[in-house]
Protein backbone atom coordinates (compact mmCIF):
# COMPACT_ATOMS: atom_id res chain seq x y z
CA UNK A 1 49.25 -36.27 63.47
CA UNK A 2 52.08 -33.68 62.87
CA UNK A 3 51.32 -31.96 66.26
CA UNK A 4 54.06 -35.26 67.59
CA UNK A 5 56.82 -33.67 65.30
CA UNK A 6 55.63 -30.09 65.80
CA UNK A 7 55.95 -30.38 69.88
CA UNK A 8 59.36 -32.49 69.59
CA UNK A 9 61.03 -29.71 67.53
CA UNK A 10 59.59 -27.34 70.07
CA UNK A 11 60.48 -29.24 73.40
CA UNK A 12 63.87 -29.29 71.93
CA UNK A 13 64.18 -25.50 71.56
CA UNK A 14 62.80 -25.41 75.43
CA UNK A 15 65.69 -27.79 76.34
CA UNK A 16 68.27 -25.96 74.46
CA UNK A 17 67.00 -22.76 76.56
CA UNK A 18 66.82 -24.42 79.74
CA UNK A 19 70.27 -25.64 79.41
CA UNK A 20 71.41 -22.09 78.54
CA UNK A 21 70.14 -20.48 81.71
CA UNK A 22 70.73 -23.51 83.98
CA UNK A 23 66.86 -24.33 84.51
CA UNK A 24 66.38 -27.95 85.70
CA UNK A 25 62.68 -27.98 85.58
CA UNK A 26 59.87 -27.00 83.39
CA UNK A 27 56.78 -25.58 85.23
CA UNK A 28 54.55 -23.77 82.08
CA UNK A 29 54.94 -23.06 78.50
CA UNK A 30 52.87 -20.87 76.80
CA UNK A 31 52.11 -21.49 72.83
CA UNK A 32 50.62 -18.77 70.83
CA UNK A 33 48.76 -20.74 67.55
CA UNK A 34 47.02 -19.20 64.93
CA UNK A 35 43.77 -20.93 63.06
CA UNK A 36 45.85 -21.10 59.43
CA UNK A 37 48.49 -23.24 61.02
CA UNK A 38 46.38 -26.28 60.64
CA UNK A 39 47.04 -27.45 64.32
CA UNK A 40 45.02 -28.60 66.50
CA UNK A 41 45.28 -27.48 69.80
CA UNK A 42 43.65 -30.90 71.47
CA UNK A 43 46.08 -32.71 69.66
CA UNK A 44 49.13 -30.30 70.65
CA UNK A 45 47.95 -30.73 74.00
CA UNK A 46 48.19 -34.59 74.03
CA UNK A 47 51.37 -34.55 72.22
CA UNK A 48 52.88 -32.43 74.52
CA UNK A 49 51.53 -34.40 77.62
CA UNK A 50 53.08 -38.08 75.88
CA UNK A 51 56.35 -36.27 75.31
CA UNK A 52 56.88 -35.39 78.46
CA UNK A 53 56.43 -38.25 80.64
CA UNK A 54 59.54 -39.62 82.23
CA UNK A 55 61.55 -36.40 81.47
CA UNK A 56 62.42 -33.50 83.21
CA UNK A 57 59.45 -31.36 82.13
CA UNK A 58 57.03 -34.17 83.57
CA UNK A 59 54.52 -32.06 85.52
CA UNK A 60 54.55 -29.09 83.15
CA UNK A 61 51.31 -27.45 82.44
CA UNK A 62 50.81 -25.80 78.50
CA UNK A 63 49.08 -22.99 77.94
CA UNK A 64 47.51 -22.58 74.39
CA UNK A 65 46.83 -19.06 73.27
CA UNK A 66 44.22 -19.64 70.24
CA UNK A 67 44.73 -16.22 67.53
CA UNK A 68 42.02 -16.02 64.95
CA UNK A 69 42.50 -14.92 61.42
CA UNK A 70 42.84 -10.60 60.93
CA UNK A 71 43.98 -8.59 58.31
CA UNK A 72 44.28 -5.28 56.36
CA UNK A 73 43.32 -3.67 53.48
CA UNK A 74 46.03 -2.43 51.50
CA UNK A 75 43.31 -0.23 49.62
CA UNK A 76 42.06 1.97 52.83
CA UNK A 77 43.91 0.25 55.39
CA UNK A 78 40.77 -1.06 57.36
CA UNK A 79 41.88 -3.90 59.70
CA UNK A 80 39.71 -6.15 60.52
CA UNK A 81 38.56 -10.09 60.97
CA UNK A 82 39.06 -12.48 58.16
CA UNK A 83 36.02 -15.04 58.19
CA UNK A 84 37.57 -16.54 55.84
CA UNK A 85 41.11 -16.70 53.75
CA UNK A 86 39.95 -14.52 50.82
CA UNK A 87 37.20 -12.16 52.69
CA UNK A 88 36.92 -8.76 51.48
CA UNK A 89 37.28 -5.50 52.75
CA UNK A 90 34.12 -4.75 54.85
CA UNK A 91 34.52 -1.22 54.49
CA UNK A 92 35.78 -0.75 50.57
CA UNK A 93 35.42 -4.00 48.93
CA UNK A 94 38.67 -4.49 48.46
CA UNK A 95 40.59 -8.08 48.19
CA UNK A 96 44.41 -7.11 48.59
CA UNK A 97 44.19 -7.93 51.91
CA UNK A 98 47.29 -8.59 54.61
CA UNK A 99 47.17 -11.03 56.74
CA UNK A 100 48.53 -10.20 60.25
CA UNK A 101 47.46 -12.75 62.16
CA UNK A 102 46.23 -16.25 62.22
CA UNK A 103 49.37 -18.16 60.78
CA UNK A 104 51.43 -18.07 64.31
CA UNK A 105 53.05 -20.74 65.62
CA UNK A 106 55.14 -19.06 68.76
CA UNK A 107 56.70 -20.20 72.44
CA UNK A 108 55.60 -17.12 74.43
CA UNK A 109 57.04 -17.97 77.49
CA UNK A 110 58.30 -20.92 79.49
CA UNK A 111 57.99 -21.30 83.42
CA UNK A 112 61.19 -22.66 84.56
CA UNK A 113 62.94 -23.72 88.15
């Protein structure tokens, strides 16, 4: 289960932050993830729970904002939802398509005291 290494490295950027601005307590976090990042979000959420406890976030509450796969056509620049990693164009056919979202993995905010 990488989603234990994946919430470590990210708890450890939240610390970092929360030592810069003087924060002693973590209320929220909010985690954008995108469907190509092979997490899943039931497993982030446990992860994040276990690493938690005993620690100055204990209490915190994450928020998991789920982005689905979208792209655009590079032939007639129609953007629209992937179904899946290689659809076409719905519009022209095409298959140089640009991905624009679905392979997120961000902090969006953090709730802090």
């Amino acid at each position: 289960m990488h989603e234990i290494s994946l919430i470590k490295s990210i708890l450890k950027t939240i610390e970092h932050e929360m030592e810069k601005c003087g924060a002693k307590k973590l209320n929220s976090l909010t985690l954008r993830i995108g469907t190509l990042t092979a997490v899943e979000p039931e497993a982030m959420q446990f992860a994040f729970n276990s690493s938690i406890e005993k620690t100055a976030m204990e209490g915190a509450t994450l928020c998991i904002i789920e982005t689905k796969l979208s792209g655009r056509c590079r032939e007639c620049g129609t953007e629209f939802a992937l179904s899946e990693f290689d659809s076409p164009c719905p519009i022209c056919a095409g298959l140089d398509i640009k991905r624009l979202t679905g392979t997120e993995l961000d902090i969006i905010s953090m709730d802090v005291d």
